[in-house]
C-alpha atoms as a PDB file:
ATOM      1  CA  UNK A   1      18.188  -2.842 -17.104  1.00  0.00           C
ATOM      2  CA  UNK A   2      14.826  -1.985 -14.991  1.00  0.00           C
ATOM      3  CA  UNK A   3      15.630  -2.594 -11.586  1.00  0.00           C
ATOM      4  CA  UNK A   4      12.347  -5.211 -10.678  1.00  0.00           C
ATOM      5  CA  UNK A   5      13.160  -7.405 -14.111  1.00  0.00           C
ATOM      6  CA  UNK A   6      12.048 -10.549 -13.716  1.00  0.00           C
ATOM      7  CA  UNK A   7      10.392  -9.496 -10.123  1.00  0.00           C
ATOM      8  CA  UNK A   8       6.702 -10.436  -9.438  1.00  0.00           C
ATOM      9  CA  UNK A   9       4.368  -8.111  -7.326  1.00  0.00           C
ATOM     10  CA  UNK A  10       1.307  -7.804  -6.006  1.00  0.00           C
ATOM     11  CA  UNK A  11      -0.497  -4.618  -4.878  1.00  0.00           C
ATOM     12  CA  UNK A  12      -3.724  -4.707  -2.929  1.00  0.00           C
ATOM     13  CA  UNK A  13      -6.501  -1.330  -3.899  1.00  0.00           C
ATOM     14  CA  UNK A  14      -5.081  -1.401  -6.996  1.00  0.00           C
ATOM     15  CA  UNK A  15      -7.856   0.674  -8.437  1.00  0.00           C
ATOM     16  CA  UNK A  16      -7.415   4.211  -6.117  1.00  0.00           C
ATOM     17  CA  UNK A  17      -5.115   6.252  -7.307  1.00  0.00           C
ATOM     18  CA  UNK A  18      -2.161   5.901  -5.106  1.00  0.00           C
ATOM     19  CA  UNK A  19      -3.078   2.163  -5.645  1.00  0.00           C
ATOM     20  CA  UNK A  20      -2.753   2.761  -9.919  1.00  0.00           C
ATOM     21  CA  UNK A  21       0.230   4.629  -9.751  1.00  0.00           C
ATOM     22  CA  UNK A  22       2.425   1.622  -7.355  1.00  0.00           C
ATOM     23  CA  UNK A  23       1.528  -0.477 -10.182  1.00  0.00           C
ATOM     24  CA  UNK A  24       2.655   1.644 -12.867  1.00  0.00           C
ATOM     25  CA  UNK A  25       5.469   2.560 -11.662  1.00  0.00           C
ATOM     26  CA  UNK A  26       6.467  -0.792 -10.806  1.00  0.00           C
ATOM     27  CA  UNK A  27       5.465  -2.276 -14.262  1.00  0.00           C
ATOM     28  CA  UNK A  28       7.616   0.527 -15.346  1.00  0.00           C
ATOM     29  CA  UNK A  29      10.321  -0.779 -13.930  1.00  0.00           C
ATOM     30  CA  UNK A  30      10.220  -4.616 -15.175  1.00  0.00           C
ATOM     31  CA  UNK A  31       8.069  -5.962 -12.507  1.00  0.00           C
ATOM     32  CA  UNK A  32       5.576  -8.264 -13.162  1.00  0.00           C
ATOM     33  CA  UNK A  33       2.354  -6.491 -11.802  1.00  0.00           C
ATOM     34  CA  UNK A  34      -0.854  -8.528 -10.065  1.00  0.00           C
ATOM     35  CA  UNK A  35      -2.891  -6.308  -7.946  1.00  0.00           C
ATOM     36  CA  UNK A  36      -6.515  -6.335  -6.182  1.00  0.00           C
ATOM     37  CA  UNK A  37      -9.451  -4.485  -6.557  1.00  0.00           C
ATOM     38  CA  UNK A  38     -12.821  -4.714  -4.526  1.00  0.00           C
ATOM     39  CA  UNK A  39     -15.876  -3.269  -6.352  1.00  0.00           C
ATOM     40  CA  UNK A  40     -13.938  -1.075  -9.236  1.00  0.00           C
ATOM     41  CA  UNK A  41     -14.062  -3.913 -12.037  1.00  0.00           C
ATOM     42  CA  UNK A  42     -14.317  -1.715 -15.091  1.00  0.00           C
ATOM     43  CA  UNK A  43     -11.384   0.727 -13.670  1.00  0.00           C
ATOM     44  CA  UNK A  44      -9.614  -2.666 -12.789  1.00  0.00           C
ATOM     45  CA  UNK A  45      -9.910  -3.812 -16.595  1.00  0.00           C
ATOM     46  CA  UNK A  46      -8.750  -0.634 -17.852  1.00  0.00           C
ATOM     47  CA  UNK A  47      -5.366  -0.475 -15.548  1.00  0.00           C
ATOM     48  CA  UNK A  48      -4.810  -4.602 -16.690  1.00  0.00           C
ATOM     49  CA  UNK A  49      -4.685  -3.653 -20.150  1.00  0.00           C
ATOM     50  CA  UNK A  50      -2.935  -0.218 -19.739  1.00  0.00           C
ATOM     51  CA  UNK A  51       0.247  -2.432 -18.353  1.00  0.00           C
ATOM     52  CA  UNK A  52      -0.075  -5.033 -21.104  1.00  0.00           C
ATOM     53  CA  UNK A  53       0.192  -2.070 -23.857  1.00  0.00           C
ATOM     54  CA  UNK A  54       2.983  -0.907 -21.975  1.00  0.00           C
ATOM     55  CA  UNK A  55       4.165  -4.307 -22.189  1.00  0.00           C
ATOM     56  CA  UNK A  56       4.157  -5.362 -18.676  1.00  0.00           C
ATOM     57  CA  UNK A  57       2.362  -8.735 -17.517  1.00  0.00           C
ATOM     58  CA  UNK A  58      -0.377  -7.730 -15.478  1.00  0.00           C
ATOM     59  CA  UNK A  59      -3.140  -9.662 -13.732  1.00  0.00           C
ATOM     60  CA  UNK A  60      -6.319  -7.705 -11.956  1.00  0.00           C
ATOM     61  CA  UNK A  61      -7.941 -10.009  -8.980  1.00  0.00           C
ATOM     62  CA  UNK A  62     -11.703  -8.935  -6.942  1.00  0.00           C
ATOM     63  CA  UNK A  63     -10.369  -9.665  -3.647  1.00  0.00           C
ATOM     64  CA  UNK A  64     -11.761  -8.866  -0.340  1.00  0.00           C
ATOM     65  CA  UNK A  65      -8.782  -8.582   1.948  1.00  0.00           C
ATOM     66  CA  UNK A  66     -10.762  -9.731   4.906  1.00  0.00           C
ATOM     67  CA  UNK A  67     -11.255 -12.819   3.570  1.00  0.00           C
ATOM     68  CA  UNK A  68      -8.807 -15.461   4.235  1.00  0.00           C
ATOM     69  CA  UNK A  69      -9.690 -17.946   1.649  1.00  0.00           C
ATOM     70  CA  UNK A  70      -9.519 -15.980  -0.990  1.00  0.00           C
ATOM     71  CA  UNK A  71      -6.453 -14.340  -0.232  1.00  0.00           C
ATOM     72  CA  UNK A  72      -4.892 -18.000  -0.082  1.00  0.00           C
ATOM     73  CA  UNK A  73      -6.601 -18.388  -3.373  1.00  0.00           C
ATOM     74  CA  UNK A  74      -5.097 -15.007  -5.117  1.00  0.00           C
ATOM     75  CA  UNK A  75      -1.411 -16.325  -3.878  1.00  0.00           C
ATOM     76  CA  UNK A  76      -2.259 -19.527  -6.805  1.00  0.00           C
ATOM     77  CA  UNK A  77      -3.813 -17.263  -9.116  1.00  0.00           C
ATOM     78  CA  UNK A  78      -0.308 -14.820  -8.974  1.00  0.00           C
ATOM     79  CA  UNK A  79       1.127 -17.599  -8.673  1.00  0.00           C
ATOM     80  CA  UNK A  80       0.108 -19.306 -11.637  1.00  0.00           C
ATOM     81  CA  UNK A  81      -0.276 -16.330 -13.838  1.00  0.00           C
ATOM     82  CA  UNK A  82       2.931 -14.062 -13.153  1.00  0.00           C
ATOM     83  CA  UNK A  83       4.831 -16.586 -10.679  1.00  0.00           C
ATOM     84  CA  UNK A  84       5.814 -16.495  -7.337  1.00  0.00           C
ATOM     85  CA  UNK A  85       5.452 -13.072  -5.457  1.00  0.00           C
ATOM     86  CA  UNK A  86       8.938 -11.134  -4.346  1.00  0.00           C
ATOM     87  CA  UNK A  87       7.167  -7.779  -3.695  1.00  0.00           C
ATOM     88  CA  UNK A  88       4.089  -7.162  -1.326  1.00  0.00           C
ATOM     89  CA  UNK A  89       2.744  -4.026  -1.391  1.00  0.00           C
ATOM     90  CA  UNK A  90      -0.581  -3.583   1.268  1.00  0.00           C
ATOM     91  CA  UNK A  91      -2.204  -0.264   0.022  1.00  0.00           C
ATOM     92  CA  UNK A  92      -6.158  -1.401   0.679  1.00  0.00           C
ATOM     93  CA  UNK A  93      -7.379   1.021   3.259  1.00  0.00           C
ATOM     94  CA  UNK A  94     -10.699   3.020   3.884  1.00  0.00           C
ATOM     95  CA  UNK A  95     -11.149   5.839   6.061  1.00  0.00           C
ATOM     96  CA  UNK A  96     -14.438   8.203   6.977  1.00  0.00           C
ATOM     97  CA  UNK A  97     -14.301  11.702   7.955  1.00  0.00           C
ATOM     98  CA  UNK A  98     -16.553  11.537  11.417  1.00  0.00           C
ATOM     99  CA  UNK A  99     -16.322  13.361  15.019  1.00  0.00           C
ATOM    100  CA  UNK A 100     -15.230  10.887  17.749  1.00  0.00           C
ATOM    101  CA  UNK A 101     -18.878  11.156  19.224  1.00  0.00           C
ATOM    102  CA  UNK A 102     -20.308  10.084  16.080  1.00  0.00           C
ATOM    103  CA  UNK A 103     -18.553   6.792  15.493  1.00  0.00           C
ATOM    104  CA  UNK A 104     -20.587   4.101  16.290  1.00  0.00           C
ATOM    105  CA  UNK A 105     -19.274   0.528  16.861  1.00  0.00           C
ATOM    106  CA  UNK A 106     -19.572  -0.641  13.168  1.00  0.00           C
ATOM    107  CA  UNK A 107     -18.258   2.177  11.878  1.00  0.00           C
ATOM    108  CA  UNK A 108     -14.716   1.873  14.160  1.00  0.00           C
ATOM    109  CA  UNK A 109     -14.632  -2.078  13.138  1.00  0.00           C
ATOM    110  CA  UNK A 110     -15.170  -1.411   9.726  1.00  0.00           C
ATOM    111  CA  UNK A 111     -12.024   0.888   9.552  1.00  0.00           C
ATOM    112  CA  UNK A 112      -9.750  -0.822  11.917  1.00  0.00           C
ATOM    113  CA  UNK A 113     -10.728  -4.330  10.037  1.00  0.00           C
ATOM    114  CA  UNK A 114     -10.365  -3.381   6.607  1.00  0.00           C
ATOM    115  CA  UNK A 115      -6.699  -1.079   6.618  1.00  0.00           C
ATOM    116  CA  UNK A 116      -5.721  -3.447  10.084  1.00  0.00           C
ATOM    117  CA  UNK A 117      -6.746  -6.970   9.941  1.00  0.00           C
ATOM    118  CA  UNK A 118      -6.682  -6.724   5.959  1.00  0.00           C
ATOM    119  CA  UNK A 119      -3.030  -6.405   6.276  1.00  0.00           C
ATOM    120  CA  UNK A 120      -2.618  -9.322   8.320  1.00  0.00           C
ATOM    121  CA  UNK A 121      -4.738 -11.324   5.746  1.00  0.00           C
ATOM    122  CA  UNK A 122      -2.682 -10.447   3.176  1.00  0.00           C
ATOM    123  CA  UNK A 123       0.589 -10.368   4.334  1.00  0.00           C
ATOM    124  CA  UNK A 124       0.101 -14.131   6.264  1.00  0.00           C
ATOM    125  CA  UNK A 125      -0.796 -15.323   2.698  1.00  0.00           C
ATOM    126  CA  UNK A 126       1.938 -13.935   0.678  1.00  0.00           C
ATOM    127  CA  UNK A 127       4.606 -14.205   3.388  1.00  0.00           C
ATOM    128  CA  UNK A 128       4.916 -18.024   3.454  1.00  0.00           C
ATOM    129  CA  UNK A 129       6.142 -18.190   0.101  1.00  0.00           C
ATOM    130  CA  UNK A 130       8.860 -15.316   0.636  1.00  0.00           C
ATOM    131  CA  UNK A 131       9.655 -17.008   3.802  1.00  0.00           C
ATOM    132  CA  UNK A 132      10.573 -20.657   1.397  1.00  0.00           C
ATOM    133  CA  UNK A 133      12.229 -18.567  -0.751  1.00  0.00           C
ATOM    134  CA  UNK A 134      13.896 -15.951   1.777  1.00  0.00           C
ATOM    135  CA  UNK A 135      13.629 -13.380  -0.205  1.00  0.00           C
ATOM    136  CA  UNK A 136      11.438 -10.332  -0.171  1.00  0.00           C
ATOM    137  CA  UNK A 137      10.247  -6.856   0.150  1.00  0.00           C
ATOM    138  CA  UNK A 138       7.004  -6.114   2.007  1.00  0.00           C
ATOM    139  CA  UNK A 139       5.517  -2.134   1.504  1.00  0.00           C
ATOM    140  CA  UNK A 140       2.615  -0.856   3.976  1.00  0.00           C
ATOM    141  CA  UNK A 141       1.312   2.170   3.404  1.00  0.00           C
ATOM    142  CA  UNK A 142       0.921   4.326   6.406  1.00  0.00           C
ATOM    143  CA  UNK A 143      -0.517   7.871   6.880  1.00  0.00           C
ATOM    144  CA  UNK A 144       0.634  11.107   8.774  1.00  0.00           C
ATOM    145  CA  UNK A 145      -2.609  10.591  10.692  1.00  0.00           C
ATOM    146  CA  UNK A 146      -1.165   7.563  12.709  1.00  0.00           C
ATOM    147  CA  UNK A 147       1.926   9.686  13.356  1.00  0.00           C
ATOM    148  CA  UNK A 148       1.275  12.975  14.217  1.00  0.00           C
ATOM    149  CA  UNK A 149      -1.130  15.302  16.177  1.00  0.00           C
ATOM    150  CA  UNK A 150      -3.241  15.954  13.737  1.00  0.00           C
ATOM    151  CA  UNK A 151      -6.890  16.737  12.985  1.00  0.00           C
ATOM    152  CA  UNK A 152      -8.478  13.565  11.133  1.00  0.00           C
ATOM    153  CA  UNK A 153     -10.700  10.384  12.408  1.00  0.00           C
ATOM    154  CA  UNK A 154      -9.570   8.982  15.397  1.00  0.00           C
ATOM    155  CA  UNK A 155     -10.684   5.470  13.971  1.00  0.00           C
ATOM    156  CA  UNK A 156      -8.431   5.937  10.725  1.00  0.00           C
ATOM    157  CA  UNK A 157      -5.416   7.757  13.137  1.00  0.00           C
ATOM    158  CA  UNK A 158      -5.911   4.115  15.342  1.00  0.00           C
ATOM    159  CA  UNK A 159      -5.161   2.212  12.079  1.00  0.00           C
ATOM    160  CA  UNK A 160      -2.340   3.632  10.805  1.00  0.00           C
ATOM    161  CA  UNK A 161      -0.691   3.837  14.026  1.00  0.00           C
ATOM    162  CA  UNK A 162      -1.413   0.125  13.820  1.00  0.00           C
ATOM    163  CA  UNK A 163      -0.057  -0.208  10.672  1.00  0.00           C
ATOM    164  CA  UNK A 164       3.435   1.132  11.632  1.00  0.00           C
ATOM    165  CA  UNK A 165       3.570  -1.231  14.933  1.00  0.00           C
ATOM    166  CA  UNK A 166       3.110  -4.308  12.602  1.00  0.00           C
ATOM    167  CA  UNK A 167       5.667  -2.961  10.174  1.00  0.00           C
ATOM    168  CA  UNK A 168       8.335  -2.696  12.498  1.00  0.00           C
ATOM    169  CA  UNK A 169       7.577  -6.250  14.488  1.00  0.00           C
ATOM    170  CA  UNK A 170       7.325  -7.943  11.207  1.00  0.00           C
ATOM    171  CA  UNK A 171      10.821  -6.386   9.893  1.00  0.00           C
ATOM    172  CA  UNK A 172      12.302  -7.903  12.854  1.00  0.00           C
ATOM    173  CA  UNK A 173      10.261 -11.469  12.859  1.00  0.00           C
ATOM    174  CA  UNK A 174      11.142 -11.941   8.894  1.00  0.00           C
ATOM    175  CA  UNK A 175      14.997  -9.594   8.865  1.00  0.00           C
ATOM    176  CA  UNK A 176      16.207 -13.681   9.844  1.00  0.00           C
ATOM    177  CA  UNK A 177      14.546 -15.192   6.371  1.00  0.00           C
ATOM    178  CA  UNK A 178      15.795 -11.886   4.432  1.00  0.00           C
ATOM    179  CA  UNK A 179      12.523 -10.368   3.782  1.00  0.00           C
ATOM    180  CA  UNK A 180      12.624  -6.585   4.429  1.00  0.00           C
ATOM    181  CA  UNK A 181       9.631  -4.794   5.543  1.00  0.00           C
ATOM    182  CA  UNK A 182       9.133  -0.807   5.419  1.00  0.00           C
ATOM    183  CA  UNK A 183       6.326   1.217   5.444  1.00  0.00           C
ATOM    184  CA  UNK A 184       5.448   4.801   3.274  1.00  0.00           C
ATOM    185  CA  UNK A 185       3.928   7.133   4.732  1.00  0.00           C
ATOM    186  CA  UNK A 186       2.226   9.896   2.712  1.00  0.00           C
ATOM    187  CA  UNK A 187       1.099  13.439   3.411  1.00  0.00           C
ATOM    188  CA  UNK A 188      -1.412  15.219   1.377  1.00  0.00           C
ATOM    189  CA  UNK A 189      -2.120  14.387  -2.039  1.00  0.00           C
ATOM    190  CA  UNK A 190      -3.720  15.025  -4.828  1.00  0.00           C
ATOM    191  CA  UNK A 191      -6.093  12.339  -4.842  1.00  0.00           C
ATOM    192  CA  UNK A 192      -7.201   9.431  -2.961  1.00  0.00           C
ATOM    193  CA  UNK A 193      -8.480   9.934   0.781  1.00  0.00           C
ATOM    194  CA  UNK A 194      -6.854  13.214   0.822  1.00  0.00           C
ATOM    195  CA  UNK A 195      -9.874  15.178  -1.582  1.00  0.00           C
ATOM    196  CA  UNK A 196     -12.171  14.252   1.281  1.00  0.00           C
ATOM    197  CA  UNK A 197      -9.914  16.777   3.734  1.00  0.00           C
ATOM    198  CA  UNK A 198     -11.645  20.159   4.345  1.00  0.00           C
ATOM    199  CA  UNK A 199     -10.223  23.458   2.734  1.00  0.00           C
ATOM    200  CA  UNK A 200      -8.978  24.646   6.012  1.00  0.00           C
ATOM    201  CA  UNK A 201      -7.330  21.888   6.523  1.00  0.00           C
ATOM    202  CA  UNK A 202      -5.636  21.743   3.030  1.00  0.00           C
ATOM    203  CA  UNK A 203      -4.555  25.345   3.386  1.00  0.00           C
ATOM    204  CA  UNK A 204      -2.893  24.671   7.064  1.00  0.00           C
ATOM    205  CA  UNK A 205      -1.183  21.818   5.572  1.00  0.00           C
ATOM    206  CA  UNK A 206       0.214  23.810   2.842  1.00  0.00           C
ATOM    207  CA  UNK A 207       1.536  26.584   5.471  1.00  0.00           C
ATOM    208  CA  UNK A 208       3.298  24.143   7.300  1.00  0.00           C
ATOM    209  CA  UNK A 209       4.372  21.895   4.312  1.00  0.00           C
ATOM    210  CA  UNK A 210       8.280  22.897   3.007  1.00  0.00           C
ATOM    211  CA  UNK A 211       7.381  22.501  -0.726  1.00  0.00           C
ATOM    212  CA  UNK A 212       3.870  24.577  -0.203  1.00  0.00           C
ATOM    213  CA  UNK A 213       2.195  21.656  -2.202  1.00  0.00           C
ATOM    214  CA  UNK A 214       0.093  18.383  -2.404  1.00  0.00           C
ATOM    215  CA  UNK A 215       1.860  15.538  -3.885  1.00  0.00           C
ATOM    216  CA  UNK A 216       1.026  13.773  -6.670  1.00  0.00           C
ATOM    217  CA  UNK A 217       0.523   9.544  -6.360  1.00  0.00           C
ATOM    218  CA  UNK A 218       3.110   8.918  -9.118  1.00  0.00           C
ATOM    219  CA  UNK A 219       5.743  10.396  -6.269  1.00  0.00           C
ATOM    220  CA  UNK A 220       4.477   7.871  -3.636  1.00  0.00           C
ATOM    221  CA  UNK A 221       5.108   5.793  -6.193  1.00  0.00           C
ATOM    222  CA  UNK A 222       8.092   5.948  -6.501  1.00  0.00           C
ATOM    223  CA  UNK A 223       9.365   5.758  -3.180  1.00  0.00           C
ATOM    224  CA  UNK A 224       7.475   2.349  -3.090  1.00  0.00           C
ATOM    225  CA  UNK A 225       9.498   1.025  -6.169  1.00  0.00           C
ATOM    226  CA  UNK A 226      12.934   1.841  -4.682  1.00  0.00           C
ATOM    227  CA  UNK A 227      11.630   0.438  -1.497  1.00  0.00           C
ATOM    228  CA  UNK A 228      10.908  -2.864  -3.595  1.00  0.00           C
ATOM    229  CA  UNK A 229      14.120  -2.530  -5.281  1.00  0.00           C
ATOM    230  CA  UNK A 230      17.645  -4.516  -4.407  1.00  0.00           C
ATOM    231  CA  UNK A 231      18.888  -0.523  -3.794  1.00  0.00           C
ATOM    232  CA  UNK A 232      17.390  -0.057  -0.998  1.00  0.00           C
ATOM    233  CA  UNK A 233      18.744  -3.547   0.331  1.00  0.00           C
ATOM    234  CA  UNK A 234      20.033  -1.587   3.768  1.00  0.00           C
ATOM    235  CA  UNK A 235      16.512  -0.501   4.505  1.00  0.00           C
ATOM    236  CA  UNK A 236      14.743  -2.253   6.756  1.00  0.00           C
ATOM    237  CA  UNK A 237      11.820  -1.581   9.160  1.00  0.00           C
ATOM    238  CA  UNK A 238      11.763   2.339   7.930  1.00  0.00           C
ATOM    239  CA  UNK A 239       8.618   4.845   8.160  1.00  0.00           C
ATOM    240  CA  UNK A 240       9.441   6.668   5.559  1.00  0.00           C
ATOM    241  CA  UNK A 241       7.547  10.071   5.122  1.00  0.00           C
ATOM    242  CA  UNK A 242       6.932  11.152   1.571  1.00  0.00           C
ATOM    243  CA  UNK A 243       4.717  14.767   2.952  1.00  0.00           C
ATOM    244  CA  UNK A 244       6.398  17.477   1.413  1.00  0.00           C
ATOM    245  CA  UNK A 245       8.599  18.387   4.806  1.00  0.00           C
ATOM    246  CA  UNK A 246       6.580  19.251   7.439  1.00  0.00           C
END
């Protein structure tokens, strides 16, 4: 038997491509997938119905996760089209490649809103109904560049350092309502914000990195579905690095 049967989630930047393959992976395994897309409505439509052939239930929402209304209004929708949500999986985040000097005010609230504050948008909708039902598994998806020295925007480095404080605080907060909360942490990939890193920059990673290779989505992927999963029902409050072994 899949191990989500019968499990409802909900992904947010469902339509990038580590965003595609959480859903995936998770219809694959019996979940019942909702996820959110911003701008992408035609890639959206194409993902919903990719699911449904696979036979999955699938629902594609336009959501902007800034905006607190509507993210009360996609926990009905989910609610009402796949029922209520046991997995939360915050993967929404923007980054831009700029020098320090160059970021101007708009562009550092931009990034720290939309991959900080979106999670706390999100996550304060969803979480009410996991905390009735105490039950749960929350995913955030983090980024080496809020964990190591490393040479990326300081704006997007700020964010997902953010990113792992609120996973660990939260793990704690909701660990009494049993609702685990981890975060996944990816190095270079093959897609996503990872084609806008430099060649120099790839090929130093790849020096350093174990396996002498990008990964591939799908393998996020799957970390995130055992994550979700009753087998990892000892994890808790875990930044878990999927990067190759650096």
């Amino acid at each position: 038997m899949p191990d989500l049967k019968d499990r409802v989630a909900f992904v947010t930047g469902g339509t990038g491509a580590v965003g595609r393959a959480i859903a995936r992976v998770l219809a694959r395994e019996g979940a019942r997938v909702a996820f959110s897309y911003k701008d992408d409505e035609a890639g959206a439509r194409a993902l919903e119905a990719e699911l449904a052939a696979g036979g999955a239930k699938a629902l594609a929402l336009r959501l902007d996760v800034l905006d607190l209304q509507a993210a009360a209004r996609a926990v009905e929708a989910v609610e009402a089209g796949l029922g209520p949500v046991d997995i939360l999986v915050n993967n929404a985040g923007i980054t831009q490649v700029l020098p320090f000097a160059l970021i101007e005010e708009e562009d550092w609230d931009r990034v720290l809103d939309v991959n900080v504050k979106g999670l706390y948008v999100v996550t304060r909708a969803f979480i009410r109904g996991m905390i009735r039902r105490r039950r749960g598994s929350i995913i955030n998806m983090g980024s080496l560049a809020g964990t190591r020295v490393l040479d990326v925007p300081v704006h997007y480095a700020t964010a997902k350092s953010a990113v792992l404080g609120f996973t660990f605080s939260l793990a704690r907060e909701m660990s009494r309502y049993g609702i685990r909360v981890n975060a996944v942490v990816p190095g270079m990939l093959t897609e996503g914000v990872s084609a806008n890193v430099p060649e120099r920059l790839r090929e130093e990673y790849m020096k350093y990195c174990t396996l002498g290779r990008a990964g591939e989505p799908a393998e996020v992927a799957e970390v995130v579905a055992f994550l979700a999963s009753d087998r990892s029902g000892y994890v808790n409050a875990q930044a878990i690095a999927v990067d190759g072994g650096l």
